[in-house]
Protein backbone atom coordinates (compact mmCIF):
# COMPACT_ATOMS: atom_id res chain seq x y z
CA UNK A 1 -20.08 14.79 2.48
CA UNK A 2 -19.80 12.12 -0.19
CA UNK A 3 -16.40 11.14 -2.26
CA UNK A 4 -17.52 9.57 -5.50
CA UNK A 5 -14.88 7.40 -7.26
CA UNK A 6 -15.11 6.69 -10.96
CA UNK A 7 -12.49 4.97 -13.43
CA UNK A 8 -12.18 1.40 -12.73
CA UNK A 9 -12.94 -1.53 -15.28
CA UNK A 10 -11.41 -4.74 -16.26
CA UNK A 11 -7.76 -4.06 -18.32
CA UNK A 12 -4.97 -6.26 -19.29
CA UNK A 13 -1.34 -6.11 -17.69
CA UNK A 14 0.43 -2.74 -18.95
CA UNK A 15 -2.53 -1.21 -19.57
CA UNK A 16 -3.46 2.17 -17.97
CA UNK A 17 -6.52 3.47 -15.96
CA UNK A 18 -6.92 6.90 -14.92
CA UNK A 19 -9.56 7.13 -11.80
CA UNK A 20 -11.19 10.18 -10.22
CA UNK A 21 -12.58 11.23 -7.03
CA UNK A 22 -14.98 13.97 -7.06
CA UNK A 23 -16.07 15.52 -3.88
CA UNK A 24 -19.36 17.04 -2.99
CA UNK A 25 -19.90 18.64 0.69
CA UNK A 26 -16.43 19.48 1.44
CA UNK A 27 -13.91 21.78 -0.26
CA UNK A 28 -10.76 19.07 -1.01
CA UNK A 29 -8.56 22.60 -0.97
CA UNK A 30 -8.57 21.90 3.04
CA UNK A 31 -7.48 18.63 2.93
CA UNK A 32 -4.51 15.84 2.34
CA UNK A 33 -6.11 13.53 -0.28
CA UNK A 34 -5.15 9.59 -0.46
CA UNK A 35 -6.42 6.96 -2.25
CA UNK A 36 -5.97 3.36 -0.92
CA UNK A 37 -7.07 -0.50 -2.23
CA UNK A 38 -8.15 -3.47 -0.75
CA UNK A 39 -7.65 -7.04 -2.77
CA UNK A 40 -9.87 -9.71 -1.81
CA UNK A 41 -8.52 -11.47 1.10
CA UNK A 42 -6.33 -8.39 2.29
CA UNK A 43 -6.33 -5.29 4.44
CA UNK A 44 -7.03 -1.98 2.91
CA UNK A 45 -3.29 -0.67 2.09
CA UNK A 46 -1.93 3.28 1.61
CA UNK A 47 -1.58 3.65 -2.50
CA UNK A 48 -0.65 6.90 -2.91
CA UNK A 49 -1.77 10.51 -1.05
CA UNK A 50 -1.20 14.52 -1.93
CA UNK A 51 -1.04 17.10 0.76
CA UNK A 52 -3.70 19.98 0.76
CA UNK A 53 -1.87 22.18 -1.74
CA UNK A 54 -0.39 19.50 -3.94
CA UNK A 55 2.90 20.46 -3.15
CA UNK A 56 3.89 16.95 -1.26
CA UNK A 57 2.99 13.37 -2.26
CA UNK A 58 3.33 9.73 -0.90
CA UNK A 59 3.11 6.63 -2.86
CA UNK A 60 3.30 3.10 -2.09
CA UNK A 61 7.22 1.16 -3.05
CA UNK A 62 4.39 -1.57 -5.11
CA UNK A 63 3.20 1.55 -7.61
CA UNK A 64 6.22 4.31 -7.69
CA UNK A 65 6.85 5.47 -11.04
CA UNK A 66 3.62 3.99 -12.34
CA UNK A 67 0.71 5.59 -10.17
CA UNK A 68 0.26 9.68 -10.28
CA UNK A 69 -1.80 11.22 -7.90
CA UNK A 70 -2.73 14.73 -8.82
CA UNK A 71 -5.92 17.16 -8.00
CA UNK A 72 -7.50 19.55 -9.21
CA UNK A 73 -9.05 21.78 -6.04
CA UNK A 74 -10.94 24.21 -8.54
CA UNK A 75 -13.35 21.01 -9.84
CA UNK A 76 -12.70 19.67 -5.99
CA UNK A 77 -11.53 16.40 -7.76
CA UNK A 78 -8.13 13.93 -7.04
CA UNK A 79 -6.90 11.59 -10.06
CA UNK A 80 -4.97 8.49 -10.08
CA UNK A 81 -3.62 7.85 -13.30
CA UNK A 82 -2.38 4.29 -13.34
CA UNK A 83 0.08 3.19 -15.76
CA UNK A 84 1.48 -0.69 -16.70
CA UNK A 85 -0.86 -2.11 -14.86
CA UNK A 86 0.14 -5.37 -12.84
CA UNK A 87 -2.42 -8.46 -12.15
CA UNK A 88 -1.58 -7.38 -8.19
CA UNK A 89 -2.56 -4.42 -8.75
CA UNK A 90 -6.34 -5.48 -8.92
CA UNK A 91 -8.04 -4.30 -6.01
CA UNK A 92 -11.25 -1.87 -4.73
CA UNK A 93 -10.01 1.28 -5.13
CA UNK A 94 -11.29 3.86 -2.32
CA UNK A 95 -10.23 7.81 -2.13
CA UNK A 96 -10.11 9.75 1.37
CA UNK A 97 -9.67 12.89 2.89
CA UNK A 98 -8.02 13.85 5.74
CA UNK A 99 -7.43 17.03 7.55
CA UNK A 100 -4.24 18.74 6.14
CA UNK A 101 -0.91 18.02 7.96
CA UNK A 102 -1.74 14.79 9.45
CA UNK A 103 0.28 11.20 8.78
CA UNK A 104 -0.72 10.83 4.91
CA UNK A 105 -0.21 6.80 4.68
CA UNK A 106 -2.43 5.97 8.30
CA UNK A 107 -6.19 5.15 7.61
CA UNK A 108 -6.90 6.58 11.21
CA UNK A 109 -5.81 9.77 9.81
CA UNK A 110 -8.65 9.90 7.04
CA UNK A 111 -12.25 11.48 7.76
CA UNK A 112 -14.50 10.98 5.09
CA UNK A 113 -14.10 8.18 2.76
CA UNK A 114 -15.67 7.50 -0.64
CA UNK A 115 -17.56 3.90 -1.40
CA UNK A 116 -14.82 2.39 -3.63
CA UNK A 117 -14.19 1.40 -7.79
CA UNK A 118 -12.99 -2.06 -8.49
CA UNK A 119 -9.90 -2.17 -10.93
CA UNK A 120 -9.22 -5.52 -12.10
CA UNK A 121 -6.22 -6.75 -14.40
CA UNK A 122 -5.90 -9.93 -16.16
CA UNK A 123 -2.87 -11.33 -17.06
């Protein structure tokens, strides 16, 4: 199973960033997806998360009303699109999946986990 994250880069404040997650190994149609970040210096924190079917979605009080999550099951791939990006928003982006109907802002809750893509914005 592997999770492959793609998107990040360095951006200025209010810029946007969309980032993907493709999957290979495991059909994403089974499972809640989330993504998460870690800043330097911090704990890895819940950023957003979309149940199995897409019909339900979490997101973090720091990034509602600019972060989407959305997915695409067919080409087994979750987005983040990331509008007005904030300087705190820089961080190591990761995206996990979890087995459907579980608790979709705990880490414990999340099986496989992809290796991370750094989004850094400058002020």
């Amino acid at each position: 199973v592997q999770l492959q994250a793609s998107g990040g880069g360095l951006v200025q404040a209010g810029d946007s960033l969309r980032l993907s997650c493709v999957a290979s190994g495991l059909a994403i149609g089974n499972y809640d997806m989330g993504w998460f970040r870690q800043a330097p210096g911090k704990e890895r924190e819940s950023v957003a998360a979309i149940r199995w079917s897409g019909g339900g979605a979490y997101y973090a009080d720091s990034v509602k009303g600019r972060f989407t999550i959305s997915r695409d099951n067919a080409k087994n791939t979750v987005y983040l699109q990331m509008n007005s990006l904030k300087p705190e928003d820089t961080a190591v982006y990761y995206c996990a999946a979890a087995y459907a109907g579980g608790n979709l802002v705990s880490r414990r809750e999340y099986k496989y986990w992809g290796q991370g893509t750094l989004v850094t914005v400058s002020s």
